[in-house]
N, C-alpha and C. Protein backbone atom coordinates (compact mmCIF):
# COMPACT_ATOMS: atom_id res chain seq x y z
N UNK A 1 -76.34 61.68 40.79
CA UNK A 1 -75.50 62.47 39.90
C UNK A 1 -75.90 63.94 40.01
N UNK A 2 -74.67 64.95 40.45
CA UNK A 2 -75.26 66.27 40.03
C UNK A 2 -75.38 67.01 38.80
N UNK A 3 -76.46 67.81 39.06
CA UNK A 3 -77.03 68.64 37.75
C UNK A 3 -75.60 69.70 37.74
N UNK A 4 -75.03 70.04 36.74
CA UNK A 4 -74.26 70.76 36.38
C UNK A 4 -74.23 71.86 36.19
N UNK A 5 -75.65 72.32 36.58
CA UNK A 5 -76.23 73.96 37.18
C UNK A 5 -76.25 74.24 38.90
N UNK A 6 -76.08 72.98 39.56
CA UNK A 6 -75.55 73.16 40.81
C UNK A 6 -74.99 74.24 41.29
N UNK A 7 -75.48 75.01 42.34
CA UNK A 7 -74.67 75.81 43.28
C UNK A 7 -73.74 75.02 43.91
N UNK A 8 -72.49 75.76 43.85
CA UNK A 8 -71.26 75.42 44.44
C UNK A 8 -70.83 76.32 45.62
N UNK A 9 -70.71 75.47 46.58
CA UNK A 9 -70.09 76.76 47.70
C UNK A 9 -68.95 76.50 47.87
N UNK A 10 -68.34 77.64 47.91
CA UNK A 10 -66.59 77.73 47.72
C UNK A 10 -66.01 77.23 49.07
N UNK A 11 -67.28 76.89 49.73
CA UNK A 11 -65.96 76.66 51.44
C UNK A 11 -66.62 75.42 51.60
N UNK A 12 -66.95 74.41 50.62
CA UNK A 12 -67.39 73.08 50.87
C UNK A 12 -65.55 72.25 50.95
N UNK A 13 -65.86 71.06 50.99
CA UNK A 13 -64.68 70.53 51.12
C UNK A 13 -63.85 70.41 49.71
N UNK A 14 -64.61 70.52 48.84
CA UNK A 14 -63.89 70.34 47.43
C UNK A 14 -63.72 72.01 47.09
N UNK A 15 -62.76 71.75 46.39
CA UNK A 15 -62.03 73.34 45.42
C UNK A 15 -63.15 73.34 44.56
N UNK A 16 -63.62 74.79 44.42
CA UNK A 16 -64.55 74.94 43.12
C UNK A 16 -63.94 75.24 41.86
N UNK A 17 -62.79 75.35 41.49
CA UNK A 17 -62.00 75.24 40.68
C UNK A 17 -61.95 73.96 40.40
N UNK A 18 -61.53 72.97 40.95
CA UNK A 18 -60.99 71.50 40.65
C UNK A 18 -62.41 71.22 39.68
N UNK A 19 -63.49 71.30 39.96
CA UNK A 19 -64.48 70.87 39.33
C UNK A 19 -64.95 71.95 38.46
N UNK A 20 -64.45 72.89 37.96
CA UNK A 20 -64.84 74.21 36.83
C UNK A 20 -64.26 74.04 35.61
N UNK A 21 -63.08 74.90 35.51
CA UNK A 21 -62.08 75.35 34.62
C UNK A 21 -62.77 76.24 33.32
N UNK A 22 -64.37 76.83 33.89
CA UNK A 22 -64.34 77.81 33.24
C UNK A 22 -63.10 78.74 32.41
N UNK A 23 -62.79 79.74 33.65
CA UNK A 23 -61.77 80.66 33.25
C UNK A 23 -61.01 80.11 32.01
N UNK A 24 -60.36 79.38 32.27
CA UNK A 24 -59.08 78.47 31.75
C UNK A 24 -59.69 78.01 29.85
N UNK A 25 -61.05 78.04 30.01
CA UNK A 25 -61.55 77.95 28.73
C UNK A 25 -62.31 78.84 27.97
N UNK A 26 -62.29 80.20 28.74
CA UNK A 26 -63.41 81.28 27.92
C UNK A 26 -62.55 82.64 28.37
N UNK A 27 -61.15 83.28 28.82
CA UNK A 27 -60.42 84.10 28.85
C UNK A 27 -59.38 83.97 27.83
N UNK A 28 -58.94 85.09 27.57
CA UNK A 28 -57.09 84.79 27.28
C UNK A 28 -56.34 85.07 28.36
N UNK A 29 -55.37 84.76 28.52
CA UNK A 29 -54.32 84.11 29.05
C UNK A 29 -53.29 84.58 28.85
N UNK A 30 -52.89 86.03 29.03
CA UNK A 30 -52.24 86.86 28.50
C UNK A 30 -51.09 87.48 29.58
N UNK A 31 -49.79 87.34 29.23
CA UNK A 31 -48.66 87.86 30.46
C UNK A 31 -47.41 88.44 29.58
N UNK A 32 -46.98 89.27 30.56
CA UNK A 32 -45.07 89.98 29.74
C UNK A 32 -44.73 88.39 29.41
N UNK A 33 -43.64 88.78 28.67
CA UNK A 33 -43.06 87.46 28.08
C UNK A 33 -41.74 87.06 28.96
N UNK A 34 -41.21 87.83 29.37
CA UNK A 34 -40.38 87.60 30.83
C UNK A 34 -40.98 86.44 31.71
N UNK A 35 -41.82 86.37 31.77
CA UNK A 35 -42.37 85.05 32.98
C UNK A 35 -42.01 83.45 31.92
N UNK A 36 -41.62 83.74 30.94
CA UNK A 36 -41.04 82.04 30.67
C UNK A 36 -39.58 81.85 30.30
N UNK A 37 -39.18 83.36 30.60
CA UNK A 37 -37.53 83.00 31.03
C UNK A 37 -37.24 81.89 31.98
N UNK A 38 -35.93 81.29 31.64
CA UNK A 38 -35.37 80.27 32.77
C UNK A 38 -35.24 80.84 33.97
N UNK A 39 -34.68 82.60 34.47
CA UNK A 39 -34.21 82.39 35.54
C UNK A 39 -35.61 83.38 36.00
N UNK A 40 -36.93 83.78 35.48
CA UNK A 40 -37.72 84.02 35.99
C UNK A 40 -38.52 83.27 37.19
N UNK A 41 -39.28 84.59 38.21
CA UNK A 41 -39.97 84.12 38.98
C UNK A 41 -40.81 82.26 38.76
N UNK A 42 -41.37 82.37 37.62
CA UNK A 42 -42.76 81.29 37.43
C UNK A 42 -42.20 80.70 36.30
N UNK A 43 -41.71 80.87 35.27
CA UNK A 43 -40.46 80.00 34.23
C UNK A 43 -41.65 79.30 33.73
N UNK A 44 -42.63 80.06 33.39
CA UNK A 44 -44.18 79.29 32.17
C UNK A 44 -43.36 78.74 30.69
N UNK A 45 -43.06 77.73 30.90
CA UNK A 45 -42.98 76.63 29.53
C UNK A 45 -43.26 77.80 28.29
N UNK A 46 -42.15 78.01 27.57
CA UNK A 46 -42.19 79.05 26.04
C UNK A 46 -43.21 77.88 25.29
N UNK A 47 -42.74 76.45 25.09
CA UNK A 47 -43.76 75.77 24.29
C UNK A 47 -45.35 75.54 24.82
N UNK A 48 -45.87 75.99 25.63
CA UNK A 48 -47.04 76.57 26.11
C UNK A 48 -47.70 77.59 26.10
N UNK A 49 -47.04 78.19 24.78
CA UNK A 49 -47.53 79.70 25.01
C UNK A 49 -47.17 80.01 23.51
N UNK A 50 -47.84 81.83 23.12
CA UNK A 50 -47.54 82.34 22.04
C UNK A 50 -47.36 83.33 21.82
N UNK A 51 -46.75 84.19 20.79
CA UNK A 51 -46.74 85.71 20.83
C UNK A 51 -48.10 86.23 20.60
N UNK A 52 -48.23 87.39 21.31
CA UNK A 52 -49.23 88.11 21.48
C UNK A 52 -48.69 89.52 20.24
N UNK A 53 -47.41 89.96 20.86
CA UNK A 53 -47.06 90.93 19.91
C UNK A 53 -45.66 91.16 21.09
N UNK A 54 -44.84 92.15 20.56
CA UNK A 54 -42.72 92.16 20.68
C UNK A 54 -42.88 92.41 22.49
N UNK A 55 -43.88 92.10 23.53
CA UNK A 55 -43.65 92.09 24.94
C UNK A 55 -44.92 91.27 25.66
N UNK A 56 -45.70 91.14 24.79
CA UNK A 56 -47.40 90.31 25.49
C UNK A 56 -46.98 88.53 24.77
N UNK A 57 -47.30 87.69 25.96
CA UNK A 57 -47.62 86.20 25.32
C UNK A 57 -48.98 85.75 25.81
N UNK A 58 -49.23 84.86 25.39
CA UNK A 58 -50.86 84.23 25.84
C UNK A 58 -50.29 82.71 25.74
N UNK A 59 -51.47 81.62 26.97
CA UNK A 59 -51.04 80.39 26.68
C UNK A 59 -51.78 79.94 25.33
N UNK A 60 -51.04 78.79 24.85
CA UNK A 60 -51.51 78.39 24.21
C UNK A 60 -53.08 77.75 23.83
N UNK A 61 -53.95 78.04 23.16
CA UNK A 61 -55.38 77.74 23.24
C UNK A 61 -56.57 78.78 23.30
N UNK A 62 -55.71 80.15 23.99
CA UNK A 62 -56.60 80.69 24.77
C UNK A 62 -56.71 82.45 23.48
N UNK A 63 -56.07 82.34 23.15
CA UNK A 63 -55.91 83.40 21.80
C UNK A 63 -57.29 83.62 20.98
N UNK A 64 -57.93 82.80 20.79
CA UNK A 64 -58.97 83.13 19.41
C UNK A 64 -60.45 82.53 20.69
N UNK A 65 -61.26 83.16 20.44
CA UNK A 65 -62.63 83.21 21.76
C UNK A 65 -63.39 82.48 20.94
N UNK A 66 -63.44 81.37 19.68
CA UNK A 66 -64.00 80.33 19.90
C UNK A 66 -63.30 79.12 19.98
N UNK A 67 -63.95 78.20 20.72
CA UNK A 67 -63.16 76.99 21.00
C UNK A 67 -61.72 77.29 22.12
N UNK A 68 -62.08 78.49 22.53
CA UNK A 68 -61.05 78.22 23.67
C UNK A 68 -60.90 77.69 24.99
N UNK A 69 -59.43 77.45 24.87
CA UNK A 69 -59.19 76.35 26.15
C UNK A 69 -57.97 76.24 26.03
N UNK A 70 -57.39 76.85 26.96
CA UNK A 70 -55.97 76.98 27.49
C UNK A 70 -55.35 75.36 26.99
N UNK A 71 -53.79 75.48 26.81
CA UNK A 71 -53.50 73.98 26.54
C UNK A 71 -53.00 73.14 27.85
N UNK A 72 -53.01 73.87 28.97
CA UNK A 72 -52.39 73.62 30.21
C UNK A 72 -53.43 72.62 30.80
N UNK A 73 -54.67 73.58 30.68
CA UNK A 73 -55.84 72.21 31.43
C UNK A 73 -56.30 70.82 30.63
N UNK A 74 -56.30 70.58 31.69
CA UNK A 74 -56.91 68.72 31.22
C UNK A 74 -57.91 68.51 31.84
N UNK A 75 -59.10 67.70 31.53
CA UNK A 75 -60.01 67.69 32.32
C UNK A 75 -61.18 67.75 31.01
N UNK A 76 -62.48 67.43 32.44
CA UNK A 76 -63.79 67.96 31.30
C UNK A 76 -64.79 69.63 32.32
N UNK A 77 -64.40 70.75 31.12
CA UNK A 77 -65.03 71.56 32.10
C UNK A 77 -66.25 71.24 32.74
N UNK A 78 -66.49 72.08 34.30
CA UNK A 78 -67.64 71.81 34.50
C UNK A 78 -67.76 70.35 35.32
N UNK A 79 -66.78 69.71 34.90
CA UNK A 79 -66.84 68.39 35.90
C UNK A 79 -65.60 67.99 36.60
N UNK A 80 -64.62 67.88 35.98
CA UNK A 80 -63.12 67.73 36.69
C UNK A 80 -61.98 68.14 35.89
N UNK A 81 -61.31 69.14 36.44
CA UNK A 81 -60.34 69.54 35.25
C UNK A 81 -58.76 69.52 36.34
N UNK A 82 -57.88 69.80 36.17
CA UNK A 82 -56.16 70.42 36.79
C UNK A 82 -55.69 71.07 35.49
N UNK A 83 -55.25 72.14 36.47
CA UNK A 83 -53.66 72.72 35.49
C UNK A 83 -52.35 71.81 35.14
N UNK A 84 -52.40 71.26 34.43
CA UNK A 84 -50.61 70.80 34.19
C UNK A 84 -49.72 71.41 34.30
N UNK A 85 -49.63 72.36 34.00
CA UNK A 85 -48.61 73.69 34.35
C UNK A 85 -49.01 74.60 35.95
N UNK A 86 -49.75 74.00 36.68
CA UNK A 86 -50.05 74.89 37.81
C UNK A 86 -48.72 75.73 38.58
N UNK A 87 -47.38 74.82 38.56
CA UNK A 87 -46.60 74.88 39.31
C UNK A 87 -45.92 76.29 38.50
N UNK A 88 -45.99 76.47 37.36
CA UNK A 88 -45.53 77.34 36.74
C UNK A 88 -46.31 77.97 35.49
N UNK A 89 -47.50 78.32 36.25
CA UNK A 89 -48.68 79.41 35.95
C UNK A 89 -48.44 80.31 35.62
N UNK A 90 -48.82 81.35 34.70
CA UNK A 90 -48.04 82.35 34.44
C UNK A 90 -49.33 83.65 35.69
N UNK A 91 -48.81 84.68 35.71
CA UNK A 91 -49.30 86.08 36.81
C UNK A 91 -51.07 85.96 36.79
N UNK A 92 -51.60 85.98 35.34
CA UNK A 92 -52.88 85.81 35.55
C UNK A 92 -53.76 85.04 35.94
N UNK A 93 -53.09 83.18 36.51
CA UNK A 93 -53.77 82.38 36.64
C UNK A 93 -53.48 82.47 38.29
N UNK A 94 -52.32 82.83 38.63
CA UNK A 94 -52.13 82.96 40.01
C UNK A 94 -52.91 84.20 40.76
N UNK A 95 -53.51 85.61 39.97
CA UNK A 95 -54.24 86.43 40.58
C UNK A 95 -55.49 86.30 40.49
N UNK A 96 -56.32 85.21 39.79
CA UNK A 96 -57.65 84.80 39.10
C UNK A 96 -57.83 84.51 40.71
N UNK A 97 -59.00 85.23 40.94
CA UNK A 97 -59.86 84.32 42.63
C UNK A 97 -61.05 84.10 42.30
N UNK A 98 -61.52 82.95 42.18
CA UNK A 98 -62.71 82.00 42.54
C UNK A 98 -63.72 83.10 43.29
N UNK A 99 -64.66 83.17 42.39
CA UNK A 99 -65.79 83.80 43.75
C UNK A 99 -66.08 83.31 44.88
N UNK A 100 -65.72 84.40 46.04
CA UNK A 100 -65.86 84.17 47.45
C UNK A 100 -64.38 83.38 47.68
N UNK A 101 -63.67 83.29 46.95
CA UNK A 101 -62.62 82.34 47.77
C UNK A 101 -62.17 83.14 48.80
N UNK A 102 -62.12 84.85 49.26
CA UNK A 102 -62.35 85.08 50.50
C UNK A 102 -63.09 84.60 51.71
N UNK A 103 -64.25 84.25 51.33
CA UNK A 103 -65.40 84.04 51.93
C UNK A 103 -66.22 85.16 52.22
N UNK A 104 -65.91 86.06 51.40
CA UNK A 104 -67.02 87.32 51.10
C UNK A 104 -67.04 88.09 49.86
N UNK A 105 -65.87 88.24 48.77
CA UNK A 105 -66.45 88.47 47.48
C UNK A 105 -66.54 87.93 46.17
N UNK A 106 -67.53 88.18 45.74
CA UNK A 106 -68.07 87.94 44.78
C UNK A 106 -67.22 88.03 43.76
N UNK A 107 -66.55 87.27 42.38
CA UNK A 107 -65.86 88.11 41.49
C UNK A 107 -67.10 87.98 39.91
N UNK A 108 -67.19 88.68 39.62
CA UNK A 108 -68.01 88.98 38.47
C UNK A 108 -67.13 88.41 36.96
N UNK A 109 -66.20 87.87 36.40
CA UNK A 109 -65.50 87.76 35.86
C UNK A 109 -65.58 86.10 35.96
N UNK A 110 -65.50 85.49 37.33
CA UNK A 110 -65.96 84.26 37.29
C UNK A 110 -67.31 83.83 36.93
N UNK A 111 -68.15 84.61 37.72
CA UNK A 111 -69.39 84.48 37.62
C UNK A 111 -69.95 84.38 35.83
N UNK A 112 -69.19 85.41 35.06
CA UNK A 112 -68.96 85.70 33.69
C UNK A 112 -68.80 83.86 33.07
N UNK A 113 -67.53 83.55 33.19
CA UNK A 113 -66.97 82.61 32.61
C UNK A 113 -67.78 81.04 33.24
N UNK A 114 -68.37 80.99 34.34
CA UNK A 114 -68.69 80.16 34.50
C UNK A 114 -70.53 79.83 33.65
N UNK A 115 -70.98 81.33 33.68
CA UNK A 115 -72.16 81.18 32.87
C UNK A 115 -71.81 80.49 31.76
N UNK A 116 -70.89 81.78 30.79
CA UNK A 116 -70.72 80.88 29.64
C UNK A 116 -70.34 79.62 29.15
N UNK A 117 -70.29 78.86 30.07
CA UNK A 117 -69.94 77.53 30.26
C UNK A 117 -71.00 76.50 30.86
N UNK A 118 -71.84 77.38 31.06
CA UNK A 118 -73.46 76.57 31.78
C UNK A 118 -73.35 75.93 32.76
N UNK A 119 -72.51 76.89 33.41
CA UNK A 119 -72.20 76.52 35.23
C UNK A 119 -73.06 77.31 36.04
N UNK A 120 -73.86 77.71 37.49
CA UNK A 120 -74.18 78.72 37.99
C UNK A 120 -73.03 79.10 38.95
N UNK A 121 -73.34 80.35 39.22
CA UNK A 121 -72.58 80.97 39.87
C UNK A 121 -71.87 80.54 41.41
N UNK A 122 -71.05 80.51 41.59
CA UNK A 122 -70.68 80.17 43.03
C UNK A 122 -71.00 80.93 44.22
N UNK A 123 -71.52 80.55 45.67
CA UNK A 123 -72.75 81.35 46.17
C UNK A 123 -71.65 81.57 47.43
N UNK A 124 -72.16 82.24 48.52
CA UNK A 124 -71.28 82.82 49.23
C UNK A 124 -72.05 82.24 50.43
N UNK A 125 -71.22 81.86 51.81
CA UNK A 125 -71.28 80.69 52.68
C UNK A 125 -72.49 81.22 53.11
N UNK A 126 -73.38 80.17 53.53
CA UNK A 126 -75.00 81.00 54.12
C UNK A 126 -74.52 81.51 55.76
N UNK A 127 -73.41 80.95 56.28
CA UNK A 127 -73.00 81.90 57.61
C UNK A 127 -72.74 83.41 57.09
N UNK A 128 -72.21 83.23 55.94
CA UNK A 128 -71.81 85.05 55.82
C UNK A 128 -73.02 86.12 55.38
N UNK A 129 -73.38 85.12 54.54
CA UNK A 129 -75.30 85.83 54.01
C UNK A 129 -75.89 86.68 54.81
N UNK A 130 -75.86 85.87 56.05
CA UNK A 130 -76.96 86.52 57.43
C UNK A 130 -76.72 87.72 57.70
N UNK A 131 -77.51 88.52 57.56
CA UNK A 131 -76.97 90.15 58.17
C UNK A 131 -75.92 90.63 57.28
N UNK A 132 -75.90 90.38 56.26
CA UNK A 132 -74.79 91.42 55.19
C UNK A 132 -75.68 91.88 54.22
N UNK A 133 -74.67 93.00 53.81
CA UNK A 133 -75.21 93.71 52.74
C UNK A 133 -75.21 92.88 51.05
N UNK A 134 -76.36 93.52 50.30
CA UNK A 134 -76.30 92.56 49.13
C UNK A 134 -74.87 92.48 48.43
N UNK A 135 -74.84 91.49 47.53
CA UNK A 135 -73.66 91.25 46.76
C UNK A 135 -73.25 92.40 45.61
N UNK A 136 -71.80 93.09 46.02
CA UNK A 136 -71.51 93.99 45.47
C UNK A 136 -70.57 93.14 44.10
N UNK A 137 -70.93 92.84 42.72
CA UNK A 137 -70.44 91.82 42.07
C UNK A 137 -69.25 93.30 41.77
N UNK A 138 -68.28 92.81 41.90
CA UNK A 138 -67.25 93.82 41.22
C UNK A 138 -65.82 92.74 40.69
N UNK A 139 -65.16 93.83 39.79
CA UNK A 139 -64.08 92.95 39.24
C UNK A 139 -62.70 93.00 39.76
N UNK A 140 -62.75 91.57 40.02
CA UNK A 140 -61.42 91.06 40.97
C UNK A 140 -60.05 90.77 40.00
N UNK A 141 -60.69 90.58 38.84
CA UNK A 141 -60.18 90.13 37.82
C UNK A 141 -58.41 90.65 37.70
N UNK A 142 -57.24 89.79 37.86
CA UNK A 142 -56.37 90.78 36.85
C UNK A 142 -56.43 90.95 35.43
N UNK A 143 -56.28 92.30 35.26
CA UNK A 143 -56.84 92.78 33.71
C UNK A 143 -56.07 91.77 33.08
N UNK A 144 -54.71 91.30 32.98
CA UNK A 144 -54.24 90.55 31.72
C UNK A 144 -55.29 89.34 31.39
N UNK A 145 -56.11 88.68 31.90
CA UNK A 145 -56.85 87.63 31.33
C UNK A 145 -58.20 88.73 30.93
N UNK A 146 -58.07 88.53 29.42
CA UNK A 146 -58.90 89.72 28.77
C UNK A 146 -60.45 89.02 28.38
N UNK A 147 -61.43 89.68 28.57
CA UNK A 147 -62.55 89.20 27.93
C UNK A 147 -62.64 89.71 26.60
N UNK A 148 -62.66 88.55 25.54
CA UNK A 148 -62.71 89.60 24.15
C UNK A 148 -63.80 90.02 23.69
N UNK A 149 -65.45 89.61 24.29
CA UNK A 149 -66.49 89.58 24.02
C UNK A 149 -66.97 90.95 24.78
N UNK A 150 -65.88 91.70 25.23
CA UNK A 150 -66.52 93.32 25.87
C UNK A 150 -65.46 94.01 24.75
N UNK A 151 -64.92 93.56 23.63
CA UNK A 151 -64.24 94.26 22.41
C UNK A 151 -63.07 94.95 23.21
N UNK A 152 -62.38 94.22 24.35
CA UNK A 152 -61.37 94.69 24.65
C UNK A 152 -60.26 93.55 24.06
N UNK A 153 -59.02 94.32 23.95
CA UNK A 153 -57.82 93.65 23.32
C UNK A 153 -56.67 93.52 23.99
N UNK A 154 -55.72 94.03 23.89
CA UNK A 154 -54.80 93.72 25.18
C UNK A 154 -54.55 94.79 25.70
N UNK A 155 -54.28 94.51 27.23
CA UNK A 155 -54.33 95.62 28.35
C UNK A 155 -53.34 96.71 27.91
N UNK A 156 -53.72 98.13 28.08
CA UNK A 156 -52.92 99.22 27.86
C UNK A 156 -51.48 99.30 28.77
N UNK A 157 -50.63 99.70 28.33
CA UNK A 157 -49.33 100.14 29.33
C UNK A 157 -49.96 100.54 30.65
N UNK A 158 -51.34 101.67 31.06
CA UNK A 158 -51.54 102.20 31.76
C UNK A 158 -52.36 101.08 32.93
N UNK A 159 -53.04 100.72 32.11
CA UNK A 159 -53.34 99.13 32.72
C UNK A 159 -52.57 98.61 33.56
N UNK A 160 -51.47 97.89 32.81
CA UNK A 160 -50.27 97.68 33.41
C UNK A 160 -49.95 97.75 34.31
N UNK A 161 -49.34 98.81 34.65
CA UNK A 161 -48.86 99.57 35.17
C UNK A 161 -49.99 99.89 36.61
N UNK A 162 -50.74 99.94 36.46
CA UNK A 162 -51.68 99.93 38.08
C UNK A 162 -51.48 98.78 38.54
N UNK A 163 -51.62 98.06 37.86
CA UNK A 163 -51.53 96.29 38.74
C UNK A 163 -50.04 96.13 39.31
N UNK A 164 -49.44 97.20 39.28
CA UNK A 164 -48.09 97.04 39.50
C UNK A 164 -46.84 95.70 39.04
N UNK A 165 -47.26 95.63 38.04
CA UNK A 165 -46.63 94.36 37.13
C UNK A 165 -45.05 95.01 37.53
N UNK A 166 -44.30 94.27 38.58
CA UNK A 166 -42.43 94.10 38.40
C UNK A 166 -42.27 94.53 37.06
N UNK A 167 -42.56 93.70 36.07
CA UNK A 167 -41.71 93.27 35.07
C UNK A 167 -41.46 95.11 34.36
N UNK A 168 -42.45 95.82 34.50
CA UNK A 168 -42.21 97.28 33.62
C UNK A 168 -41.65 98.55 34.02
């Protein structure tokens, strides 16, 4: 049986996601409300979700930073989880990357969410290790999945607006 502090390497044969779902339980989950229109791109289920305020929604679960946990995942974090809604994810779950799921960076935001969940960090392939420079942890993150524990709240227009969100 593995210890659940296990290093995970992202280019083993299993998804390091399939066996996490950190994120999915210690972010919000936050998108324009346009993405659960019918004739929208990703059409995220309205009964999966909530108002944030008259243009922001969040999924359901993921709003209040204790006890959160998106209502989409199923699973037990940390050991086996899926999206139920994967197919129609809303922008932030589709720009979320797994550390190293390049196979060279690091995202600090995972690394974040998987601590708080008493996961270790996901390590980067020991072929790429050799002869590189140390790990530059930087944030890959799209801003809409907000950490509320750095007293940020929801992303500014200006925010926005760099990530080049269509919808504004």
């Amino acid at each position: 049986m593995k210890n659940k502090n296990h290093l995970v390497n992202q280019h083993s044969q299993e998804n390091p996601c399939t066996s996490c779902g950190a994120c999915c339980s210690y972010f919000r989950v936050e998108f324009y409300w346009r993405e659960t229109e019918k004739n929208s791109e990703y059409q995220v289920p309205e009964n999966l979700t909530e108002d944030l305020n008259s243009f922001k929604k969040c999924m359901k679960g993921t709003l209040e930073k204790s006890g959160n946990r998106c209502v989409a995942l199923s699973g037990k974090v940390g050991k086996q989880v899926a999206c139920t809604n994967y197919k129609n994810r809303p922008t932030p779950c589709r720009n979320f990357q797994a550390s190293y799921a390049d196979g060279k960076t690091p995202n600090r935001r995972c690394d974040e969410a998987r601590a708080a969940k008493g996961l270790a960090p996901i390590t980067r392939p020991d072929s790429l290790q050799k002869g590189s420079e140390k790990n530059n942890h930087s944030n890959s993150i799209h801003p809409q999945l907000v950490d509320r524990s750095a007293h940020q709240t929801n992303p500014t227009t200006e925010n926005i607006l760099e990530t080049g969100d269509p919808h504004l």
